[in-house]
N, C-alpha and C. Protein backbone atom coordinates (compact mmCIF):
# COMPACT_ATOMS: atom_id res chain seq x y z
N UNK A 1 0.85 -1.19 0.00
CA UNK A 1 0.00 0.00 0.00
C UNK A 1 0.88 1.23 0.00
N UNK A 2 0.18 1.91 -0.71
CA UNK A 2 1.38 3.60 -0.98
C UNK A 2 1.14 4.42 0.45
N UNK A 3 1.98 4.78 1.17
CA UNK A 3 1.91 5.82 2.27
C UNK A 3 0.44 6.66 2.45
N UNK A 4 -0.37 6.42 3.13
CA UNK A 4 -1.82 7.33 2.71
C UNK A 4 -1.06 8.77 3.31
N UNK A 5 0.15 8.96 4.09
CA UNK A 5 0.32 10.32 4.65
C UNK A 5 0.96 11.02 3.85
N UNK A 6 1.14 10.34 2.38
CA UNK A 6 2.34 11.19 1.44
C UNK A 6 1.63 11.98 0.91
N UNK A 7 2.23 13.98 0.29
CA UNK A 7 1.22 14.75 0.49
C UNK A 7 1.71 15.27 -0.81
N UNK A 8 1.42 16.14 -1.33
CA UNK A 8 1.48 16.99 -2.68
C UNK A 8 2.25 17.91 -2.43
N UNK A 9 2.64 18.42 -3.63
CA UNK A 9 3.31 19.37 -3.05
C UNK A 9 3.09 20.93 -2.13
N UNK A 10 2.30 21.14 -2.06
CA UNK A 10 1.54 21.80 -0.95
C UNK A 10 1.45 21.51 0.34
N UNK A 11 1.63 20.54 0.63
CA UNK A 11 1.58 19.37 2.15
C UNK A 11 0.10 18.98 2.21
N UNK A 12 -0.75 19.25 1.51
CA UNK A 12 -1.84 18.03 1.51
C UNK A 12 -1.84 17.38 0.89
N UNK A 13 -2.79 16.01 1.52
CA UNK A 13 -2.78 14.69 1.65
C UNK A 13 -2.59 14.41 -0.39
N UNK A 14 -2.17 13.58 -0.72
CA UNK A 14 -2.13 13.56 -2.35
C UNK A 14 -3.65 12.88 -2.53
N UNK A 15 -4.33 11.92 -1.72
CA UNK A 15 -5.41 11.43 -2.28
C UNK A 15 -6.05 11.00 -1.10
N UNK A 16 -7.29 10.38 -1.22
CA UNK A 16 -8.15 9.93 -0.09
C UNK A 16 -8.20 8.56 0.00
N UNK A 17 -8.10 7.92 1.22
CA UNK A 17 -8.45 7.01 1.89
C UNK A 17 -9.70 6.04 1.36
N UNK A 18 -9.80 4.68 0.96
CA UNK A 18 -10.75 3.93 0.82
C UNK A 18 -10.98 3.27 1.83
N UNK A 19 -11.89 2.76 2.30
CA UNK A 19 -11.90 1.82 3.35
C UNK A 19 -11.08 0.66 3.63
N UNK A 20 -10.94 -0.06 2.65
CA UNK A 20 -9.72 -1.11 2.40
C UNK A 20 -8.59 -0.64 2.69
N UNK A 21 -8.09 0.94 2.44
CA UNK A 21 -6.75 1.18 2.66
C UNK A 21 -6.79 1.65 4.46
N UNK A 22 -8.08 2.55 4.51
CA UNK A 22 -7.68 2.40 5.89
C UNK A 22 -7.95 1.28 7.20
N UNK A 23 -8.13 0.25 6.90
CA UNK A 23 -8.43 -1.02 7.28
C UNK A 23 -7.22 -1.33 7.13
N UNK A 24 -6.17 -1.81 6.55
CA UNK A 24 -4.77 -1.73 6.37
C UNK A 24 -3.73 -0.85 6.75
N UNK A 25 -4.01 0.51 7.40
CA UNK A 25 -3.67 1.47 7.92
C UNK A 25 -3.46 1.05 9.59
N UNK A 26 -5.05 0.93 9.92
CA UNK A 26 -4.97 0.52 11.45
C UNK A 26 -5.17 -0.66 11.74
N UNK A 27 -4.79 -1.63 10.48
CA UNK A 27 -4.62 -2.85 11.03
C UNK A 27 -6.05 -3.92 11.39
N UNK A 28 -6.91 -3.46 11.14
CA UNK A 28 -8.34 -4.20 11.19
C UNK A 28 -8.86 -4.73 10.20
N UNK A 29 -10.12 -5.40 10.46
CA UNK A 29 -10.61 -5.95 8.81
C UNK A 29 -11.18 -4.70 8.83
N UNK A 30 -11.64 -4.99 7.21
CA UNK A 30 -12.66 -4.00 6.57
C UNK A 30 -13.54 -3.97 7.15
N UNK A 31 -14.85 -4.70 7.67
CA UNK A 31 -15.74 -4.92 8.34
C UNK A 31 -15.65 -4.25 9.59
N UNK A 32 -14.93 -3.81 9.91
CA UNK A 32 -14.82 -3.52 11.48
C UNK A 32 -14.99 -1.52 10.71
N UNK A 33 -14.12 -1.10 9.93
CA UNK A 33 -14.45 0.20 9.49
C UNK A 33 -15.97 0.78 9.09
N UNK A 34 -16.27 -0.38 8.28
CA UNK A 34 -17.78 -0.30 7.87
C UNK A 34 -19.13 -0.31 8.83
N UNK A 35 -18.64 -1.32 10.15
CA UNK A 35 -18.97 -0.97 11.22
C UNK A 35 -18.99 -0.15 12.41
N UNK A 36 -17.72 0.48 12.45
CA UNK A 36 -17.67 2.38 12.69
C UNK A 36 -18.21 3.34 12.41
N UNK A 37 -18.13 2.89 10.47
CA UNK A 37 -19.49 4.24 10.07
C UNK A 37 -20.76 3.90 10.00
N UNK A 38 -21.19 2.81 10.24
CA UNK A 38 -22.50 2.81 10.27
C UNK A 38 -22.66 2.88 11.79
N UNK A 39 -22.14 2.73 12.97
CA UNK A 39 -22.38 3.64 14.55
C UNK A 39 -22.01 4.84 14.66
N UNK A 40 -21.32 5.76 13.66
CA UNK A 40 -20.91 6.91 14.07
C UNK A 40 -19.27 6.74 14.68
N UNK A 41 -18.57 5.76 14.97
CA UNK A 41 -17.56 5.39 15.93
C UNK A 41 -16.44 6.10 15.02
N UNK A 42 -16.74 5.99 14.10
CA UNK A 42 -14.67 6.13 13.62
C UNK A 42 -14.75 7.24 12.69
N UNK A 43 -13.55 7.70 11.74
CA UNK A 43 -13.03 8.68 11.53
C UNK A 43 -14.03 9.15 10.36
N UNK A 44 -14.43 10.37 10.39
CA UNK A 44 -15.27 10.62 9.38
C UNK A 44 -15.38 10.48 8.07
N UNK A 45 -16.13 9.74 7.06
CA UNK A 45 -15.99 9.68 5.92
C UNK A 45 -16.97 10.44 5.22
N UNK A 46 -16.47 10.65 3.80
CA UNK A 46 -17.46 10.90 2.85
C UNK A 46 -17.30 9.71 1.71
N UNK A 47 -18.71 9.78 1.09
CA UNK A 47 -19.71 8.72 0.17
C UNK A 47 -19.62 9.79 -0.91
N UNK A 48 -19.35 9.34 -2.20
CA UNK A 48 -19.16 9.28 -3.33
C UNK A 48 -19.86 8.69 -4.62
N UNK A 49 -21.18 8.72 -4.47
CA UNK A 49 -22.19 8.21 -5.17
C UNK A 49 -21.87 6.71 -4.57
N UNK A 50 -20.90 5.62 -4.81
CA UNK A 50 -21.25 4.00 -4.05
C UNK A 50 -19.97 4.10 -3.15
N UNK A 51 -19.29 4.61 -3.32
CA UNK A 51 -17.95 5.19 -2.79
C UNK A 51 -17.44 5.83 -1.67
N UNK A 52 -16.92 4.83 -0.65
CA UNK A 52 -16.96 6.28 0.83
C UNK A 52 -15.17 6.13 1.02
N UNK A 53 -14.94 7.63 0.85
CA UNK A 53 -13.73 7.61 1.15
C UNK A 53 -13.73 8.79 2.31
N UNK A 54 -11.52 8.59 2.96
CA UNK A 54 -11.39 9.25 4.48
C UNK A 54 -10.65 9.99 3.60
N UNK A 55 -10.05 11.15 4.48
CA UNK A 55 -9.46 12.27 4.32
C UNK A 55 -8.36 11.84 5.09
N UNK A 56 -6.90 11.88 5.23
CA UNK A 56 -6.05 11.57 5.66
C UNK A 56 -5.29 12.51 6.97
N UNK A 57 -6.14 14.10 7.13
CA UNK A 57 -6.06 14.40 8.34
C UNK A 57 -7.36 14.13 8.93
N UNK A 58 -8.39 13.76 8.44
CA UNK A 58 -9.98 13.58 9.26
C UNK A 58 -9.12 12.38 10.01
N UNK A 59 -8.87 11.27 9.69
CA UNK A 59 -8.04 10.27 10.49
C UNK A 59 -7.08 10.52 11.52
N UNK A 60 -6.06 11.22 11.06
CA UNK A 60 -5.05 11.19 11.79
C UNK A 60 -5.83 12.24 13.37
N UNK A 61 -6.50 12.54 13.29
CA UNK A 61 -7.45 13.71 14.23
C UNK A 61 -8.08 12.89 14.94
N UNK A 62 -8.88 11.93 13.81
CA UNK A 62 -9.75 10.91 14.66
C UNK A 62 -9.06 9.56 16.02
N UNK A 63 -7.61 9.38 14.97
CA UNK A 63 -6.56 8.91 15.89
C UNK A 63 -6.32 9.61 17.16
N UNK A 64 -5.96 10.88 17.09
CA UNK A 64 -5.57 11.64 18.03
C UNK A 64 -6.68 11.80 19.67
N UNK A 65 -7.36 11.99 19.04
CA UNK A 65 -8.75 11.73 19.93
C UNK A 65 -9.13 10.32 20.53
N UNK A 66 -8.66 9.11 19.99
CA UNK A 66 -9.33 8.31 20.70
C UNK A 66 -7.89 7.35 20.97
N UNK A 67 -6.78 8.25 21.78
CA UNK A 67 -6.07 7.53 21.74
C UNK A 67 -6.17 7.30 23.13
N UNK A 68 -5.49 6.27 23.52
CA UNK A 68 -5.74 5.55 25.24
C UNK A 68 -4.79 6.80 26.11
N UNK A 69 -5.34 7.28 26.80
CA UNK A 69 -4.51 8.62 27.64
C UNK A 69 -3.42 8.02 28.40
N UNK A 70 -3.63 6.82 29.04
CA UNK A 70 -2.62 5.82 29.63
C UNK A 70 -1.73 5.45 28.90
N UNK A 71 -1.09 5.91 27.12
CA UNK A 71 -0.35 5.35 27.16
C UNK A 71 0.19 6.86 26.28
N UNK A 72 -0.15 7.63 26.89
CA UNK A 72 0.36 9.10 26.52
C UNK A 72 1.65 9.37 27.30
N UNK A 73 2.41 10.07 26.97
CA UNK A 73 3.59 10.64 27.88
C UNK A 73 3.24 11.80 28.41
């Protein structure tokens, strides 16, 4: 999988997130993402006529937020 954090030359993200890639990102099945957005639980996506893709700082934000405080420095 290509780096989802590699960015353009501008420093944003070069492209968006599919579910498959970010399922491979944090290491889960797909199913478990698809089951985030349909509770509201995980990093915000947008739908694309059949198509739901992430934004690669909506994630890294969504990371940031639900990270375990216990294992913060």
């Amino acid at each position: 999988m290509d780096d989802p954090s590699a960015t353009d030359g501008a420093g944003a993200p070069s492209r968006l997130l599919s579910p498959r890639q970010l399922a491979g990102y944090l290491g889960v099945p797909v199913a478990t993402i698809y089951q985030w957005r349909y509770r509201g639980e995980g990093p915000p996506g947008f739908k694309f006529g059949n198509h739901v893709r992430y934004r690669w700082s909506d994630v890294e934000a969504w990371i940031a937020d639900h990270a375990d405080s216990r294992t913060r420095r």
